[in-house]
N, C-alpha and C. Protein backbone atom coordinates (compact mmCIF):
# COMPACT_ATOMS: atom_id res chain seq x y z
N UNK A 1 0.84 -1.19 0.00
CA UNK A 1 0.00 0.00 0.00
C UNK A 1 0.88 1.24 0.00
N UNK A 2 0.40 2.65 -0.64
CA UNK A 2 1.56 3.39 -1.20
C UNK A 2 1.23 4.33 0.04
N UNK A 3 2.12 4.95 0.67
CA UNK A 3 1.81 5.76 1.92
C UNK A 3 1.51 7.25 1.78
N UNK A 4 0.98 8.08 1.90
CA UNK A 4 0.41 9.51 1.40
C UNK A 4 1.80 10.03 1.68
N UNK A 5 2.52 11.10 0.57
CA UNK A 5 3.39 11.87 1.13
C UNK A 5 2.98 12.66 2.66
N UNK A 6 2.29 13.60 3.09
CA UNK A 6 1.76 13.76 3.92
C UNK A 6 2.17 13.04 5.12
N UNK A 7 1.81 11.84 5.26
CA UNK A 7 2.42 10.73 6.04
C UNK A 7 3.63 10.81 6.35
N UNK A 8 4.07 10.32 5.19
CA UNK A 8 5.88 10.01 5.49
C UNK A 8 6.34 11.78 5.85
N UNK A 9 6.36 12.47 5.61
CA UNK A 9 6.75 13.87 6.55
C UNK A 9 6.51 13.88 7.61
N UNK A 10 5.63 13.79 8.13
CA UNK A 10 4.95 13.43 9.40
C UNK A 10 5.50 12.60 10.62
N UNK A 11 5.97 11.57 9.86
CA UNK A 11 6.99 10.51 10.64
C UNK A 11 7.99 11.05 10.44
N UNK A 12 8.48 11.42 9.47
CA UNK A 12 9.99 11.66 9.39
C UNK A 12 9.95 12.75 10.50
N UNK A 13 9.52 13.67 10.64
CA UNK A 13 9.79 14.67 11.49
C UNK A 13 9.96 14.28 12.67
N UNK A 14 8.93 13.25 13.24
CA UNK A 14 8.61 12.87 14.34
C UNK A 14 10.42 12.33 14.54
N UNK A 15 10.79 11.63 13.69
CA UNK A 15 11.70 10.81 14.25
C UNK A 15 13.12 11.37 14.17
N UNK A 16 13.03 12.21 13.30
CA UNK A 16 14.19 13.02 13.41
C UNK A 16 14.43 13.89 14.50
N UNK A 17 13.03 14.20 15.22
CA UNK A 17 13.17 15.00 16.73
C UNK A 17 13.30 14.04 17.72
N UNK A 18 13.14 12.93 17.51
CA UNK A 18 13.08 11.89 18.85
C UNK A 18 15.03 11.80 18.75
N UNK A 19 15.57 11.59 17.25
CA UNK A 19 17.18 11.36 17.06
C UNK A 19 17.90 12.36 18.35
N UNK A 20 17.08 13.62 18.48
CA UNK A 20 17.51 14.48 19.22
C UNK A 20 17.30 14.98 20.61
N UNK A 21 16.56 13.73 21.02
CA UNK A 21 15.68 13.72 22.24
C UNK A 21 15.72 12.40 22.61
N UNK A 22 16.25 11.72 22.26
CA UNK A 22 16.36 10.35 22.85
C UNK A 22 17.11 10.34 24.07
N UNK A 23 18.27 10.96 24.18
CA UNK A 23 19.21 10.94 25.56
C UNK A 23 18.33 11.41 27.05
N UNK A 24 17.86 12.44 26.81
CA UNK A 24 16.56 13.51 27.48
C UNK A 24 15.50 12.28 27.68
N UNK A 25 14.79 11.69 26.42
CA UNK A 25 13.91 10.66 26.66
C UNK A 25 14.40 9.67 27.87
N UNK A 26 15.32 8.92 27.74
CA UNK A 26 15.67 8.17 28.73
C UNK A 26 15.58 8.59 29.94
N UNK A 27 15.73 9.91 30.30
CA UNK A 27 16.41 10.35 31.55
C UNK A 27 14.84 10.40 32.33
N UNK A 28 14.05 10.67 31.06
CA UNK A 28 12.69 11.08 31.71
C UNK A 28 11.43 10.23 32.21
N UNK A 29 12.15 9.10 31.38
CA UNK A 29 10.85 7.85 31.61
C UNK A 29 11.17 7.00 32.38
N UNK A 30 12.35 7.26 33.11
CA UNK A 30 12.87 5.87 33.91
C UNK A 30 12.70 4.52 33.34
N UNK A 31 12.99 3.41 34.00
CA UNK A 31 13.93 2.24 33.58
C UNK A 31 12.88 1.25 34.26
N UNK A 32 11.62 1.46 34.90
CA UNK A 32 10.98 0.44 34.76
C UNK A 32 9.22 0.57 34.51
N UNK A 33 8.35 -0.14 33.81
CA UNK A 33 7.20 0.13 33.34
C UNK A 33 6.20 0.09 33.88
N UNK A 34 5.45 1.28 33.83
CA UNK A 34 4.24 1.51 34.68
C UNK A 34 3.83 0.17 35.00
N UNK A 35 2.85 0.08 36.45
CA UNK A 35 2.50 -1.22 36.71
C UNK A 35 0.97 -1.45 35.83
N UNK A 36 0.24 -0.83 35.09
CA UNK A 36 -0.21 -1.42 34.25
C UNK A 36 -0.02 -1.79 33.26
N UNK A 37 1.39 -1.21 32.84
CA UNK A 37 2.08 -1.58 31.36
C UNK A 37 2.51 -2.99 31.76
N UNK A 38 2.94 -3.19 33.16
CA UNK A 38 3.69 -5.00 33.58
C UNK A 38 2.83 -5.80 33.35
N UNK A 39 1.38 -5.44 34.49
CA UNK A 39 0.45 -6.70 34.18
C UNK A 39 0.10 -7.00 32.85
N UNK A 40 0.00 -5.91 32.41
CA UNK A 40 -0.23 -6.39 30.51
C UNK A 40 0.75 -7.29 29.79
N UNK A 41 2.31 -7.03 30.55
CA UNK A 41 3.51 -7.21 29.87
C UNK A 41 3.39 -8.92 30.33
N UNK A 42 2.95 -9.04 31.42
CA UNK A 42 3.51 -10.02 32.14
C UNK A 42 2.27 -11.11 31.60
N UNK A 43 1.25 -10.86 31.19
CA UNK A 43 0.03 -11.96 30.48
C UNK A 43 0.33 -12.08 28.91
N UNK A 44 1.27 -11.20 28.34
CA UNK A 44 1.88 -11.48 27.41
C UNK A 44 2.50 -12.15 27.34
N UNK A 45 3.58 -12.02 28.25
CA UNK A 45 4.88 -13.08 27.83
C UNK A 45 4.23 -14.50 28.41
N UNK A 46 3.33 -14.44 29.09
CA UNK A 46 2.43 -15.69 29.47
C UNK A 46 1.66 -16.87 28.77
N UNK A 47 1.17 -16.09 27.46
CA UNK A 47 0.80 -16.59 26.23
C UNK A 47 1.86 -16.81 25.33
N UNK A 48 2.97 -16.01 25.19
CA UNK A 48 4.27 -16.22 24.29
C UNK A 48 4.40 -17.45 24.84
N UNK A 49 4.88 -17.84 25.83
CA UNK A 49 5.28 -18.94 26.37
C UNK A 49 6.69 -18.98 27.11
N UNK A 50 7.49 -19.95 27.37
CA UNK A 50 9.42 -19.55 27.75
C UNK A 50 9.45 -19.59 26.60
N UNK A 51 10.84 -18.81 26.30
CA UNK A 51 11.49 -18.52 25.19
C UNK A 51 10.63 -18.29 23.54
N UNK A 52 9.31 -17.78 23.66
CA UNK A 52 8.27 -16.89 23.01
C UNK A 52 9.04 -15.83 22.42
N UNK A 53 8.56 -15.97 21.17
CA UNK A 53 9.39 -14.52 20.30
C UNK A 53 8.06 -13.63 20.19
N UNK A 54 8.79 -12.56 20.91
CA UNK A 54 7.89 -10.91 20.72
C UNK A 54 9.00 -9.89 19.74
N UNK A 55 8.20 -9.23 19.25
CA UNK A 55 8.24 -8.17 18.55
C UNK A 55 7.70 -6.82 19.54
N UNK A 56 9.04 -6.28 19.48
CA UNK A 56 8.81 -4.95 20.36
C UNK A 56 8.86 -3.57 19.04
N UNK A 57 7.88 -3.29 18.89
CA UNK A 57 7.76 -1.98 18.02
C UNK A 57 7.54 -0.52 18.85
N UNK A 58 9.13 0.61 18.65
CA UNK A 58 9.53 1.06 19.59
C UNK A 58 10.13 1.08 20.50
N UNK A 59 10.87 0.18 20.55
CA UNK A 59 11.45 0.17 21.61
C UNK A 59 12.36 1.39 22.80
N UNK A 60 12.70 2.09 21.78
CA UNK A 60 13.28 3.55 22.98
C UNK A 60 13.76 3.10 23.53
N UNK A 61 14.03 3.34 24.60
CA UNK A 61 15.54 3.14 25.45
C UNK A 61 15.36 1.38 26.07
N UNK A 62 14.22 1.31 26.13
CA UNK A 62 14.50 -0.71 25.71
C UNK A 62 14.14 -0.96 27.36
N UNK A 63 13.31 -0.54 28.41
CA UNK A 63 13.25 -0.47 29.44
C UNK A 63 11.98 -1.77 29.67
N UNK A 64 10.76 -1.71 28.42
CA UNK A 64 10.22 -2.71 28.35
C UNK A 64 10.49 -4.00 28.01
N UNK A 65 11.54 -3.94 26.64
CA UNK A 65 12.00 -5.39 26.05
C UNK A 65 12.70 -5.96 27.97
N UNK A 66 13.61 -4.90 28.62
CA UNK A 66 14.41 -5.71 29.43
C UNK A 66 13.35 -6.32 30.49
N UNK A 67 12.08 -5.54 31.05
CA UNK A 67 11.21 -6.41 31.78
C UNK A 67 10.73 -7.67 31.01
N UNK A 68 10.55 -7.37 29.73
CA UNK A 68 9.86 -8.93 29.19
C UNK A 68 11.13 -9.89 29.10
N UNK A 69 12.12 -9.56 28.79
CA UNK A 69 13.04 -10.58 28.87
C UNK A 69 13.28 -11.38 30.58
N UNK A 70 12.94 -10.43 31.00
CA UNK A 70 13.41 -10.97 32.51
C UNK A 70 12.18 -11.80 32.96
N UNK A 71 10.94 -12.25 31.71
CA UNK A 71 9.93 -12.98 31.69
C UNK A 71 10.24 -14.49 31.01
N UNK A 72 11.37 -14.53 30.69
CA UNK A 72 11.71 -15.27 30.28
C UNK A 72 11.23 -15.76 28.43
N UNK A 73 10.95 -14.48 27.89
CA UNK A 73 11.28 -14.37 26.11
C UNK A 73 11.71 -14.15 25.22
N UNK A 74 11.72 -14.12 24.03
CA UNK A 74 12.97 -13.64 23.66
C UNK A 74 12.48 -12.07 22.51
N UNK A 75 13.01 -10.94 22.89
CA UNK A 75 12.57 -9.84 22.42
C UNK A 75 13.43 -9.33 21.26
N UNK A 76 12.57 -9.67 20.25
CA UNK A 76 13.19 -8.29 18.93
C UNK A 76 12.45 -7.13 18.90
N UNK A 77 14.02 -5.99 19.50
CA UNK A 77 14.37 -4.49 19.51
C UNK A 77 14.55 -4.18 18.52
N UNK A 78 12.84 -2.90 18.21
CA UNK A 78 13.50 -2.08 17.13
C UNK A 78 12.85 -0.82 17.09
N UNK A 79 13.75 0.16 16.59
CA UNK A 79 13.24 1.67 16.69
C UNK A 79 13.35 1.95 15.30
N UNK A 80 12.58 3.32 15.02
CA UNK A 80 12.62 3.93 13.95
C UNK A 80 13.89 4.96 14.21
N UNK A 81 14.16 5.21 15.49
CA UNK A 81 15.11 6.14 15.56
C UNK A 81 16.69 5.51 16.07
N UNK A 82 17.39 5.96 14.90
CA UNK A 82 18.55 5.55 15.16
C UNK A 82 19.66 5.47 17.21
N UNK A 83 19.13 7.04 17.46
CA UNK A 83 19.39 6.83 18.63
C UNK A 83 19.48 6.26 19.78
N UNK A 84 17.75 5.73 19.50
CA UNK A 84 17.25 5.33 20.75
C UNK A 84 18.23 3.86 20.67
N UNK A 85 18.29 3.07 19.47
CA UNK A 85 18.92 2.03 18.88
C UNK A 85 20.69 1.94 19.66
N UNK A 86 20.71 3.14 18.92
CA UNK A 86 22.79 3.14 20.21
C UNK A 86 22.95 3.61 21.37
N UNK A 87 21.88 3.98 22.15
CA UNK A 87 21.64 4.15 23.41
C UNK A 87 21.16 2.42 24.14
N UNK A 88 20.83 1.92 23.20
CA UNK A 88 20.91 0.22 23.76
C UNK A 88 22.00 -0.74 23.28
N UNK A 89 22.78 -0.08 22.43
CA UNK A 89 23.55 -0.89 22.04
C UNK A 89 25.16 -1.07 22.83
N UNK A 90 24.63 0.27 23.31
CA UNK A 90 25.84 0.63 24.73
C UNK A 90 25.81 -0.44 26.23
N UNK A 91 24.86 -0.55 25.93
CA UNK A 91 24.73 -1.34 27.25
C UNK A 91 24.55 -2.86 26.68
N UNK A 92 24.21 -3.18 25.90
CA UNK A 92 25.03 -4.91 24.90
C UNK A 92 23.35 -4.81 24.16
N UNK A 93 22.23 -4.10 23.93
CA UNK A 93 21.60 -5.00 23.63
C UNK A 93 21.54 -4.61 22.35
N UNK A 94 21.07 -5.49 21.25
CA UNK A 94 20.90 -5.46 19.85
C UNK A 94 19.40 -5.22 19.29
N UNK A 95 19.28 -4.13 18.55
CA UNK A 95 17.81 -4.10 18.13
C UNK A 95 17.90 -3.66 16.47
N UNK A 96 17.01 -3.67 15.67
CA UNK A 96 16.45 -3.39 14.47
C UNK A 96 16.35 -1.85 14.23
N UNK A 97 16.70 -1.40 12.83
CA UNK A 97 15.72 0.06 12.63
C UNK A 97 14.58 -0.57 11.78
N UNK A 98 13.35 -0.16 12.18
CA UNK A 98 11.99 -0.41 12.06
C UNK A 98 11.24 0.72 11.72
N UNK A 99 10.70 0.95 10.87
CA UNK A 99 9.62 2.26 10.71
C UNK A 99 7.99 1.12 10.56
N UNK A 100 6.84 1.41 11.93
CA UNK A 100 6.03 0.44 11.60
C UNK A 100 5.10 1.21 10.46
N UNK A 101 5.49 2.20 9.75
CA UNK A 101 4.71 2.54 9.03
C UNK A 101 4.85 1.87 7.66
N UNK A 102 5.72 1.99 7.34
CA UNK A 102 6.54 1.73 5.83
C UNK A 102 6.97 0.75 6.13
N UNK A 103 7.87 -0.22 7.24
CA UNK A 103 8.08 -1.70 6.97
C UNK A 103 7.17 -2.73 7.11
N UNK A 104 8.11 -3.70 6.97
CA UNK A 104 7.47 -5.12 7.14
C UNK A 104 7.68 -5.51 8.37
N UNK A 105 6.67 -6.14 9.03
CA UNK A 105 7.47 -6.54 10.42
C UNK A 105 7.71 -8.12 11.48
N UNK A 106 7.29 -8.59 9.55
CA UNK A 106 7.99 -10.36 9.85
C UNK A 106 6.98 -11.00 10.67
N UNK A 107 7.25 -12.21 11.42
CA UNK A 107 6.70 -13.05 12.08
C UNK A 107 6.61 -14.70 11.15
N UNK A 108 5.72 -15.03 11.92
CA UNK A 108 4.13 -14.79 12.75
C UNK A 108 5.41 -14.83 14.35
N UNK A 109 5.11 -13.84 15.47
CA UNK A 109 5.63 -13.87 16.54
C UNK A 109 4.36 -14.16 17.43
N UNK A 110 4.70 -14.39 18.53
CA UNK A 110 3.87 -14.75 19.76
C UNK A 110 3.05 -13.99 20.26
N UNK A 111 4.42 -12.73 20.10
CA UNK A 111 3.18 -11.79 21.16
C UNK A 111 4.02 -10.09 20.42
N UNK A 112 3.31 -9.04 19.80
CA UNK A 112 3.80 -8.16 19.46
C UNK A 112 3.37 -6.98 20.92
N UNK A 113 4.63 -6.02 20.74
CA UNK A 113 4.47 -5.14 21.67
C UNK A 113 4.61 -3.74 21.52
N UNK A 114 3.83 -2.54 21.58
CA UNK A 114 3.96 -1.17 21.00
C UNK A 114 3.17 -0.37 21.97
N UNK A 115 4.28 -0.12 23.11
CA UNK A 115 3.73 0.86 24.02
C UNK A 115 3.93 2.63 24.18
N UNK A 116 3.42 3.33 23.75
CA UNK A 116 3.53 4.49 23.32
C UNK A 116 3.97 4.87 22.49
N UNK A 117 3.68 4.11 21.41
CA UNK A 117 4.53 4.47 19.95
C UNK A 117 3.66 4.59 18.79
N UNK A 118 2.67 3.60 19.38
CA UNK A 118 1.50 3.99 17.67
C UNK A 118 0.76 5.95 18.42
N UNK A 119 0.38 6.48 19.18
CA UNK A 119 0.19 7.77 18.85
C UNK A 119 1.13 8.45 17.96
N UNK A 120 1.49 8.38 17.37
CA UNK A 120 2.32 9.04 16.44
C UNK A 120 2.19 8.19 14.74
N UNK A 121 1.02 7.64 14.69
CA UNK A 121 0.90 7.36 13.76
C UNK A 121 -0.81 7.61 13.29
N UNK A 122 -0.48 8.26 12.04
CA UNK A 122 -1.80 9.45 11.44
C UNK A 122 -3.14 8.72 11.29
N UNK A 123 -3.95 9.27 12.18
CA UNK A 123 -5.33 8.76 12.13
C UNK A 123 -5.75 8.14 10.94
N UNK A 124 -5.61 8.58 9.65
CA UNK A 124 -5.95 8.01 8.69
C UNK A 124 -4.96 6.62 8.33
N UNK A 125 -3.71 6.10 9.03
CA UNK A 125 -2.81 5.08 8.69
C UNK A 125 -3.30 3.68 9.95
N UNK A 126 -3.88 4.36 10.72
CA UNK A 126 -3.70 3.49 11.70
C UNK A 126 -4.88 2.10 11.41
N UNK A 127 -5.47 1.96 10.34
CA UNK A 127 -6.39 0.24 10.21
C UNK A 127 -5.25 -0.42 9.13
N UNK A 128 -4.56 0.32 8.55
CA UNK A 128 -3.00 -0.76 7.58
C UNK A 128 -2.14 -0.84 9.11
N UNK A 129 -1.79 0.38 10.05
CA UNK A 129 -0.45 -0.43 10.84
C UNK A 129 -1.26 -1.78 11.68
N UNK A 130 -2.79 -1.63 12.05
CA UNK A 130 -2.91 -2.31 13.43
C UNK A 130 -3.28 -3.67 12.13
N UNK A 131 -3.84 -3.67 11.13
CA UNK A 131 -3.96 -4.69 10.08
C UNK A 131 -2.11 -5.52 9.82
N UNK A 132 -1.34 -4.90 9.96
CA UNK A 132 0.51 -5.30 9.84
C UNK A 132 0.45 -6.12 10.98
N UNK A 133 -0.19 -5.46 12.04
CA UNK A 133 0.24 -6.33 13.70
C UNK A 133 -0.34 -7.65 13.46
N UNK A 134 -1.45 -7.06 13.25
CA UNK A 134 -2.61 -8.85 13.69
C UNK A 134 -1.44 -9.83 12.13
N UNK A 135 -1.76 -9.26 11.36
CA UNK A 135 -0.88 -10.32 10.49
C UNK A 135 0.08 -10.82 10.93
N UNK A 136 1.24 -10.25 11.76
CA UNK A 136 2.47 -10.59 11.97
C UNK A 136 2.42 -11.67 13.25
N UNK A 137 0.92 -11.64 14.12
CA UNK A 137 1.03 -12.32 15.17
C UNK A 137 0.45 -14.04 14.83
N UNK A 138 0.81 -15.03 15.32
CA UNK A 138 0.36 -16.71 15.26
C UNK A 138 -1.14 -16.51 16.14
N UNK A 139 -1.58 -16.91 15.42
CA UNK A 139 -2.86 -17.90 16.11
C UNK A 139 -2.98 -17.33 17.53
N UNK A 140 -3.94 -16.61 18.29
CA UNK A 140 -3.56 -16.95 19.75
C UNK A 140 -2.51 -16.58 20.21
N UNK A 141 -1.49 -15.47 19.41
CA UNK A 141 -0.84 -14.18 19.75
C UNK A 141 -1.27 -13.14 20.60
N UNK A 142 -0.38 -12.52 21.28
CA UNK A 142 -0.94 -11.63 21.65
C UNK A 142 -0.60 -10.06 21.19
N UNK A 143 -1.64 -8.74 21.85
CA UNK A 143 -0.80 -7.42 21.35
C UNK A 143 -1.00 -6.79 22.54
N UNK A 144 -0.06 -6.22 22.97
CA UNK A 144 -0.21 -5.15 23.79
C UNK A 144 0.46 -3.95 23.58
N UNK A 145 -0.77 -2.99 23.94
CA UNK A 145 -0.52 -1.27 22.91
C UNK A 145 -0.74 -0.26 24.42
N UNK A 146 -0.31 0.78 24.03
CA UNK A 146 -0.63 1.97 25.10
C UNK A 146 -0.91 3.69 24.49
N UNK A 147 -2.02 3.90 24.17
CA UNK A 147 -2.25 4.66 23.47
C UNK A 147 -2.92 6.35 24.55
N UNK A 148 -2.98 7.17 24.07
CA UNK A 148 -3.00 8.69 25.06
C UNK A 148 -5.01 9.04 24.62
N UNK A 149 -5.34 8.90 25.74
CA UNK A 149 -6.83 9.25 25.93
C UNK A 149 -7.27 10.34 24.78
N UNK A 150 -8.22 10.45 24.33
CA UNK A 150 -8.49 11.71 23.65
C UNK A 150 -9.23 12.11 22.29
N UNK A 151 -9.61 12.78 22.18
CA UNK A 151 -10.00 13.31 20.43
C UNK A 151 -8.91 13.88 19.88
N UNK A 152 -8.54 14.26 20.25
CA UNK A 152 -7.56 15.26 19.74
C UNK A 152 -5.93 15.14 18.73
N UNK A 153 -5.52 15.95 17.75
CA UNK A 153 -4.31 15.71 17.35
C UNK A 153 -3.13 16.91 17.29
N UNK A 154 -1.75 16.71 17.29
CA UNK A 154 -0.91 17.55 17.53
C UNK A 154 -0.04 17.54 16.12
N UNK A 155 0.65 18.83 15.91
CA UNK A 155 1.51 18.85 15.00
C UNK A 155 3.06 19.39 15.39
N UNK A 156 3.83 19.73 14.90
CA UNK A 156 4.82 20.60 15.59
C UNK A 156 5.91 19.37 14.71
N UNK A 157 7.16 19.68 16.21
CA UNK A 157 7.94 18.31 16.08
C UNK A 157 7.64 16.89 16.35
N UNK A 158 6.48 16.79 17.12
CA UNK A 158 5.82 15.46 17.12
C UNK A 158 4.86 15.30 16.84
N UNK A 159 4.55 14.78 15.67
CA UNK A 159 2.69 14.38 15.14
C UNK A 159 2.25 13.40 16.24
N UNK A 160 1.25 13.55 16.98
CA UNK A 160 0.66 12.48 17.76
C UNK A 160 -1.00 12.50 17.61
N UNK A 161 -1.72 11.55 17.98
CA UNK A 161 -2.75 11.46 17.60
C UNK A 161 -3.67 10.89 18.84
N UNK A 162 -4.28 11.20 19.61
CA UNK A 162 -5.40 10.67 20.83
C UNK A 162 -6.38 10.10 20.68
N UNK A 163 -6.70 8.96 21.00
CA UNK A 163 -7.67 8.19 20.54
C UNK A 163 -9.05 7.54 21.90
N UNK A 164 -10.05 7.96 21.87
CA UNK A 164 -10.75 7.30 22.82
C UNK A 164 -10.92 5.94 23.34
N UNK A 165 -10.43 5.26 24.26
CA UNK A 165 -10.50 4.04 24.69
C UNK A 165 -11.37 3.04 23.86
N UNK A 166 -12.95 3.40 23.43
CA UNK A 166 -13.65 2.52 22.93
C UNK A 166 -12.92 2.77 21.51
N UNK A 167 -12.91 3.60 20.83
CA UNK A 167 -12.47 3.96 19.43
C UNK A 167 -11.57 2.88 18.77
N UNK A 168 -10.79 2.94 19.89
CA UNK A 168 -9.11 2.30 19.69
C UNK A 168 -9.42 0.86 19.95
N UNK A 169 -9.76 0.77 21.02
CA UNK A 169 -10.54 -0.92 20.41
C UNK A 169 -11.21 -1.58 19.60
N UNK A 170 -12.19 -0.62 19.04
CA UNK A 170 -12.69 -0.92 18.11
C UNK A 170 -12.14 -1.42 16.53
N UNK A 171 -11.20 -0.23 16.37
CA UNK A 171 -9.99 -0.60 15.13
C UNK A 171 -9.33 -1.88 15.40
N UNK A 172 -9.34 -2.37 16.90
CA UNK A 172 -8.11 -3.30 16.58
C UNK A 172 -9.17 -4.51 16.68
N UNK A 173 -10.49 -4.46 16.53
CA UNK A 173 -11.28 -5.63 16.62
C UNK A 173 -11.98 -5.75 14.95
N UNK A 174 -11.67 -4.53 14.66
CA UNK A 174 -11.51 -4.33 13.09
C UNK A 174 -10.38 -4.90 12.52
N UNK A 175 -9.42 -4.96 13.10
CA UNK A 175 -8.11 -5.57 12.43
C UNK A 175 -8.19 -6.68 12.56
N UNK A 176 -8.86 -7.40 13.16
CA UNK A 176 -8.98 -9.34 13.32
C UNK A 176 -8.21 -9.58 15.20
N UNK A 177 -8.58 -8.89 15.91
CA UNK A 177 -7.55 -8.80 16.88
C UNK A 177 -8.84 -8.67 17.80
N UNK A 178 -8.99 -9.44 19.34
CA UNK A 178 -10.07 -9.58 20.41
C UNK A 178 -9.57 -8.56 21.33
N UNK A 179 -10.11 -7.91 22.13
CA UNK A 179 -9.52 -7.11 23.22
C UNK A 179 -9.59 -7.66 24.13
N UNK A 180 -9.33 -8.52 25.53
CA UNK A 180 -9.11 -8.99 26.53
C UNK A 180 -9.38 -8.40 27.53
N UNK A 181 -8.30 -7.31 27.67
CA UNK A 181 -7.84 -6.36 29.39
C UNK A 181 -8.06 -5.25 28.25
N UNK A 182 -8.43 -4.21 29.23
CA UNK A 182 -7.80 -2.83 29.24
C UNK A 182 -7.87 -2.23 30.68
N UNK A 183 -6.62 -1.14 30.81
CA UNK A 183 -6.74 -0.33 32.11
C UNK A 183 -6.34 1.10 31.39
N UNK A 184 -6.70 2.02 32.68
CA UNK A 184 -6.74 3.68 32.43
C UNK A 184 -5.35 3.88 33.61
N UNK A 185 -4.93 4.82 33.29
CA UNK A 185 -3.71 5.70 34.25
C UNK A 185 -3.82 7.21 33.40
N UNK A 186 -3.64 7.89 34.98
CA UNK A 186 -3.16 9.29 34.63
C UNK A 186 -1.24 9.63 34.49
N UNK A 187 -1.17 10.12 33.26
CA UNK A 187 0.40 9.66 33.25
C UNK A 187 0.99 11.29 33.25
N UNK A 188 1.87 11.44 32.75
CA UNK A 188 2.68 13.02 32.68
C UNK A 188 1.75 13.94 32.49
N UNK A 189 1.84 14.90 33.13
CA UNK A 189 1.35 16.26 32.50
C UNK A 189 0.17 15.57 32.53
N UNK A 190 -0.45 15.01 33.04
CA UNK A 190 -1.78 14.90 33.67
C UNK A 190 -2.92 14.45 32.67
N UNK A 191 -2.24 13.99 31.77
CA UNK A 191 -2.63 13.29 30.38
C UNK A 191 -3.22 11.72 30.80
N UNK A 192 -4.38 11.13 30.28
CA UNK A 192 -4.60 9.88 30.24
C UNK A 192 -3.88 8.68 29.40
N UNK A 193 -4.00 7.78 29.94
CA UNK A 193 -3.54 6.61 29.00
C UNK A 193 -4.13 5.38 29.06
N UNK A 194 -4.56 4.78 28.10
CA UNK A 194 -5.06 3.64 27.89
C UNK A 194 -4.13 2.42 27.43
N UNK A 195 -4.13 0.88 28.12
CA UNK A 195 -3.12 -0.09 27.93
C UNK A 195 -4.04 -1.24 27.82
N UNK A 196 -3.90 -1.62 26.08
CA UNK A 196 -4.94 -2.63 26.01
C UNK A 196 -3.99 -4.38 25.95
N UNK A 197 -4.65 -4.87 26.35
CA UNK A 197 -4.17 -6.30 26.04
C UNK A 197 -5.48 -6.94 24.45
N UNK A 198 -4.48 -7.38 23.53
CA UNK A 198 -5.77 -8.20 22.64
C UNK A 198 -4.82 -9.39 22.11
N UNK A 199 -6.28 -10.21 21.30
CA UNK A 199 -5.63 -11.72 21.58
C UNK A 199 -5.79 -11.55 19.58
N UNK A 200 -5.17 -12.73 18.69
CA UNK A 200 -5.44 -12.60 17.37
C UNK A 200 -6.18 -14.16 17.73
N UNK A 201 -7.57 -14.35 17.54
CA UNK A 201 -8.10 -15.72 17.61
C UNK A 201 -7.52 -16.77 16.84
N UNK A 202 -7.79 -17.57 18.22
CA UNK A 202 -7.05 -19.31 16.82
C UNK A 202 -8.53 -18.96 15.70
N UNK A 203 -8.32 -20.29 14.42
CA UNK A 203 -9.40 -20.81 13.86
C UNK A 203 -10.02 -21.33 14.23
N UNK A 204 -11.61 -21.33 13.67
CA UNK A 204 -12.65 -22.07 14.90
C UNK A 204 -12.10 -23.74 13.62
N UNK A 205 -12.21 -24.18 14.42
CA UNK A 205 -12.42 -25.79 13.60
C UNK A 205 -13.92 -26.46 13.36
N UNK A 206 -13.88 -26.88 12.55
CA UNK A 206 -14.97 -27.45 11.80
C UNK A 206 -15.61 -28.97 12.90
N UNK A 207 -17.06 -29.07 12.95
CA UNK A 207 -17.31 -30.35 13.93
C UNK A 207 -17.02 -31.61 12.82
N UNK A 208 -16.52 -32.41 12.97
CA UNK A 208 -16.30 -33.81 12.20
C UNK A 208 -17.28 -34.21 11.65
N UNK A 209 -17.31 -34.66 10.25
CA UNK A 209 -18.66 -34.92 9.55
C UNK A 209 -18.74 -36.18 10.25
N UNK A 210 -20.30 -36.87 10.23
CA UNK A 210 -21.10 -37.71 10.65
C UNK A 210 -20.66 -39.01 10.12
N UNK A 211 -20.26 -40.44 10.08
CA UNK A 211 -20.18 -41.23 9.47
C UNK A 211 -21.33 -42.06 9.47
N UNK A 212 -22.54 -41.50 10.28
CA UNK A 212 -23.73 -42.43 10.17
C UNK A 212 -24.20 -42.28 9.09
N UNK A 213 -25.17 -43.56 8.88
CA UNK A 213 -25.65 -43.55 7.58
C UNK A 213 -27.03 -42.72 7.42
């Protein structure tokens, strides 16, 4: 699918200001994940299974991949922004450059993960990215997302986009994807946030034809 110029500016900007805000980013979000981002994290890697391959889209300074790993899975790190990428690579870990707009993002994995990273992707893109996820996940995958309460959208150096709790579920039950959990938190600057857990359904199976006569 061909992406609107519009779009790709949009991201690009976004990510060329994060290249320059990534060091600052770290300093600001600390190093371990809200406790509703865990319980979500932690029924994920639950369904992944041990050694369950997740897909972390976004990763940033990698504070989530290291709780899910310490769940015992195995996490592919990847950012769109180069920075956030050698700010983990300093400390040993290895991740991907990823744009979930414009790439591919492989699989089928266990359990995909994108916590504060799809707001920044344009209201009009977001039923192709959350349509990329459910594809990329197996049977009985899971997703867990964290998206910013709201109607509303921003421009500047960061395009972001607010989405109402039911709204945002709704797309991703549009994308082939069940919603499970969700919880609410008041996060920075006094902003809401929504953290959904959703499942991609197995196939229903067919009842065995009859051999009576």
């Amino acid at each position: 699918m061909t992406v609107p110029a519009k779009t790709l500016a949009q991201s690009r900007q976004t990510i060329e200001s994060y290249e320059d805000y990534a060091v600052r980013y770290d300093e600001i979000v600390g190093h371990i994940p809200h406790p509703n981002d865990q319980a979500a994290l932690e029924r994920a890697a639950a369904i992944a299974g041990p050694g369950g391959h997740v897909l972390e889209i976004g990763s940033g300074p990698g504070r989530d991949a290291d709780f899910l790993e310490g769940l015992g899975v195995k996490v592919r790190r990847t950012d769109a922004t180069r920075r956030f990428l050698e700010l983990q690579a300093a400390r040993g870990k290895a991740g991907d450059l990823l744009d979930v707009i414009t790439g591919e993002l492989g699989g089928p994995y266990d359990a995909v993960v994108a916590l504060a990273v799809l707001i920044h992707v344009p209201r009009g893109q977001i039923d192709e990215v959350l349509g990329k996820i459910a594809h990329s996940l197996r049977p009985g995958g899971a997703f867990v997302v964290s998206m910013r309460e709201g109607d509303g959208e921003t421009g500047g150096r960061y395009h972001t986009v607010d989405w109402r709790s039911d709204a945002f579920a709704a797309r991703m039950e549009a994308a082939g994807m069940e919603v499970v959990s969700h919880s609410f938190r008041i996060g920075r600057k006094e902003r809401g946030w929504n953290t959904f857990l959703a499942v991609k359904p197995q196939p229903r199976t067919l009842p065995a034809a009859s051999s009576a006569p």
